[in-house]
C-alpha atoms as a PDB file:
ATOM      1  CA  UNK A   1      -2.669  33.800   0.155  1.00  0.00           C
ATOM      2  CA  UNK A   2      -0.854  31.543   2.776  1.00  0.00           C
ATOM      3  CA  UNK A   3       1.907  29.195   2.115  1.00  0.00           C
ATOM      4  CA  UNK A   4       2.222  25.454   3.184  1.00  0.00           C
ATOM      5  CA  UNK A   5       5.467  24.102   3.978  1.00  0.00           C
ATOM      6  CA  UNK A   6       5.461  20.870   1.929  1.00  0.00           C
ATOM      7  CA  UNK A   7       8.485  19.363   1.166  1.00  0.00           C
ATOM      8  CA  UNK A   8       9.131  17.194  -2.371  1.00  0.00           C
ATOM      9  CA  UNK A   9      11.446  14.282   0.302  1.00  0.00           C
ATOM     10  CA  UNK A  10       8.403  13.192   2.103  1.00  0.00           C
ATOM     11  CA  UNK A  11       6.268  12.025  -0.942  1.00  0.00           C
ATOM     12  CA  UNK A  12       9.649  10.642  -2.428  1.00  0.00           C
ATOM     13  CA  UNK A  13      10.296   8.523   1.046  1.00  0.00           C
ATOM     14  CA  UNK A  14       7.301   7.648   0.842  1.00  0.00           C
ATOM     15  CA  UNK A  15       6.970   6.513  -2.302  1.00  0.00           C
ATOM     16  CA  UNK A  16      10.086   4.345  -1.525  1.00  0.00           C
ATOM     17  CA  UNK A  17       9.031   2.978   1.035  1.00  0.00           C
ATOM     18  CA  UNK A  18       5.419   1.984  -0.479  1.00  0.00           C
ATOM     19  CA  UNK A  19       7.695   0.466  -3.418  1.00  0.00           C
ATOM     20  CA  UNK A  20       9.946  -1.776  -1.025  1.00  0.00           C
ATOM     21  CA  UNK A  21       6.708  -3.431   0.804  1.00  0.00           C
ATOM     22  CA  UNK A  22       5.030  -4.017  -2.423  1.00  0.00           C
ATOM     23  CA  UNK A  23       8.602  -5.584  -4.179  1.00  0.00           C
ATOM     24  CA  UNK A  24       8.734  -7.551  -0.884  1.00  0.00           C
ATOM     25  CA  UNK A  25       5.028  -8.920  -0.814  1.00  0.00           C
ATOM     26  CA  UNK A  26       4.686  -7.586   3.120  1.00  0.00           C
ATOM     27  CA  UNK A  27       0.933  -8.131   2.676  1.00  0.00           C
ATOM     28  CA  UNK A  28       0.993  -7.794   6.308  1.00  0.00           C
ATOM     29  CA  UNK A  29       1.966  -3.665   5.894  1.00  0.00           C
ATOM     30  CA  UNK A  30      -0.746  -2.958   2.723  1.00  0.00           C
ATOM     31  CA  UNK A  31      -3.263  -2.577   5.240  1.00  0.00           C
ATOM     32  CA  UNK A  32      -1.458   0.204   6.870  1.00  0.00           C
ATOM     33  CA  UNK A  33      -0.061   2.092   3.782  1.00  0.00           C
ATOM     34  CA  UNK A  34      -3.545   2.125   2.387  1.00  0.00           C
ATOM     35  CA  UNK A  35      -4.668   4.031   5.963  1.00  0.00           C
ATOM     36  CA  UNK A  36      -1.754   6.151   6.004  1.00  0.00           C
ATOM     37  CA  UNK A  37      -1.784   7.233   2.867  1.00  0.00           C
ATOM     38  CA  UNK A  38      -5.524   8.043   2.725  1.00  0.00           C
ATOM     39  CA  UNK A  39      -4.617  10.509   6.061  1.00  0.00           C
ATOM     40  CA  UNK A  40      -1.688  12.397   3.337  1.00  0.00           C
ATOM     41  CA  UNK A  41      -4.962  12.441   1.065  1.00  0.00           C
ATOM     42  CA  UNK A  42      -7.138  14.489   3.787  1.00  0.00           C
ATOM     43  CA  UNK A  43      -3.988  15.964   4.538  1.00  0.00           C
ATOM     44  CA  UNK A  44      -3.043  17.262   0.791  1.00  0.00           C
ATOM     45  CA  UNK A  45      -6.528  17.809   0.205  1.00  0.00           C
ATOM     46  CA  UNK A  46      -6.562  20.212   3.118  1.00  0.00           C
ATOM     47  CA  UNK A  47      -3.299  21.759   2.308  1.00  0.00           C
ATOM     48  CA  UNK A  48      -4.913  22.823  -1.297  1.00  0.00           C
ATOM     49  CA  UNK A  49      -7.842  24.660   0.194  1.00  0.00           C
ATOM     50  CA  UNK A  50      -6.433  26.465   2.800  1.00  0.00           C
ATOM     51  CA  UNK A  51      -2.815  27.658   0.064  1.00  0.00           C
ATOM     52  CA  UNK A  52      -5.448  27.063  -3.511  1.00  0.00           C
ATOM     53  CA  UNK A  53      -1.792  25.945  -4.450  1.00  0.00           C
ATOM     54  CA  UNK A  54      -2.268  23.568  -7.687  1.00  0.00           C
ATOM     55  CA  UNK A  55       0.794  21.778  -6.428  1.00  0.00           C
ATOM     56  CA  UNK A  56      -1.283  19.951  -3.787  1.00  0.00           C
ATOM     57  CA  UNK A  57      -3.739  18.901  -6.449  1.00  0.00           C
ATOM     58  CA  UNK A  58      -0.875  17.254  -8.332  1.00  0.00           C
ATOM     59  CA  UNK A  59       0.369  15.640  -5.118  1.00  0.00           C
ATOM     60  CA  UNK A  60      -2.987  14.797  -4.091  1.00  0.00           C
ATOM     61  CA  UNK A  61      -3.345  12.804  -7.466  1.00  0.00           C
ATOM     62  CA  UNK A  62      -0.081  10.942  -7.558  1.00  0.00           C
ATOM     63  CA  UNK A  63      -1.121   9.608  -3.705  1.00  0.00           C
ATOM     64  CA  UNK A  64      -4.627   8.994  -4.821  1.00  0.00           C
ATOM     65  CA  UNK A  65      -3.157   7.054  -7.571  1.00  0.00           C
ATOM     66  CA  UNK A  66      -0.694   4.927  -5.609  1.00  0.00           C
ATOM     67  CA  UNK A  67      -3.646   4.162  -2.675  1.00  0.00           C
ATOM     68  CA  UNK A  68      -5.470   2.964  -5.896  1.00  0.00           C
ATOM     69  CA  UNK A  69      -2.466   0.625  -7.495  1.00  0.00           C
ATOM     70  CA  UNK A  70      -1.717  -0.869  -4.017  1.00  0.00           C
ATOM     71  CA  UNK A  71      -5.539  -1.545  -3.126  1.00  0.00           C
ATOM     72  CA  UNK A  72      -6.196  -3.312  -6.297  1.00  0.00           C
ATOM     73  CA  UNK A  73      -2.864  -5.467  -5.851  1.00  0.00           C
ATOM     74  CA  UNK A  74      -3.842  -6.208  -2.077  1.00  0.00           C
ATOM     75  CA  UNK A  75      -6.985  -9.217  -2.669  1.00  0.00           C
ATOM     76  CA  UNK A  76      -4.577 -10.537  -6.031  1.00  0.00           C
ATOM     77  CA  UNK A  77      -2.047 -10.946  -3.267  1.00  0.00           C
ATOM     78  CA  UNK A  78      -3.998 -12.301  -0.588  1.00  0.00           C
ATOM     79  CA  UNK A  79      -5.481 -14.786  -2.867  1.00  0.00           C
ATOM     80  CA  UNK A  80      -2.589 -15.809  -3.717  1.00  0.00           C
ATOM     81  CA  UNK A  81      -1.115 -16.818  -0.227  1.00  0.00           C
ATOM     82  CA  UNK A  82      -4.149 -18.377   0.434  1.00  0.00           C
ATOM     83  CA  UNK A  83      -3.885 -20.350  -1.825  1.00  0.00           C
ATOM     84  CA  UNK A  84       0.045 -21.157  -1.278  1.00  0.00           C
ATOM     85  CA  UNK A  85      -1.163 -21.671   2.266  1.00  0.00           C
ATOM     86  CA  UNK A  86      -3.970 -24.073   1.302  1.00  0.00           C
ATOM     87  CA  UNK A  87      -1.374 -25.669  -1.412  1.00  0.00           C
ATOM     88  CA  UNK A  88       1.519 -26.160   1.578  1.00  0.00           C
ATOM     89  CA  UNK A  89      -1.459 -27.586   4.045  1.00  0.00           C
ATOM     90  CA  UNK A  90      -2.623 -30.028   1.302  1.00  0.00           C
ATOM     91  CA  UNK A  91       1.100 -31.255   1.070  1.00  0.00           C
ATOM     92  CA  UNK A  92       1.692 -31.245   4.801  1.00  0.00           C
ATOM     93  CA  UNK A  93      -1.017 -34.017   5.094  1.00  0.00           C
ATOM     94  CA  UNK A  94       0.255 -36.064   2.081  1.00  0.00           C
ATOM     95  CA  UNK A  95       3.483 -36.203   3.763  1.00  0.00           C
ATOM     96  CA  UNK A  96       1.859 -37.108   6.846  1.00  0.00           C
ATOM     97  CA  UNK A  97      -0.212 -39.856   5.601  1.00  0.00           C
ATOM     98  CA  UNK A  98       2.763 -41.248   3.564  1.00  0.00           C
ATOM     99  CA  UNK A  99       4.526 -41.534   6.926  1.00  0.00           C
ATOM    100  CA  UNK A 100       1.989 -43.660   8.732  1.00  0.00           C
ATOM    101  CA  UNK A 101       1.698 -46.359   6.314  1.00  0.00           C
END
């Protein structure tokens, strides 16, 4: 039975860094984390079949679960600068219109 090199830092960095862009709203960067992290998925996946390590499967899970907390927060984000966006828009005008009369 062959052995995968996996070390514990790279799901930890990752994890960090996953945390940082969520604290910071970078709705911009979910997109990408998402994609990313569903390769480590394929990736850990693949690592558990070829070692039938149970390690993986634990790994696997605690990525799965993090692709699934940061894809459920991604629309509740993006509705809400759309509608900060919309609000901002709304208030531009108002100014606007106050000006000209």
């Amino acid at each position: 039975m062959g052995r995968v090199p996996f070390g514990w830092h790279v799901p930890a960095r990752l994890f960090i860094i996953v945390a940082r862009l969520i604290r910071l709203r970078a709705e911009a960067l979910y997109q990408t984390t998402i994609i990313v992290r569903g390769f480590f998925c394929v990736c850990l996946g693949s690592f558990y079949y070829i070692s039938r390590d149970p390690l993986f499967l634990v790994m696997l899970g605690i990525v799965a679960f993090g692709v699934l907390l940061t894809a459920s927060r991604y629309p509740v984000d993006r509705k809400r600068r759309d509608r900060a966006s919309n609000n901002r828009v709304e208030a531009t005008r108002a100014s606007h219109s106050l000006a000209q009369e």
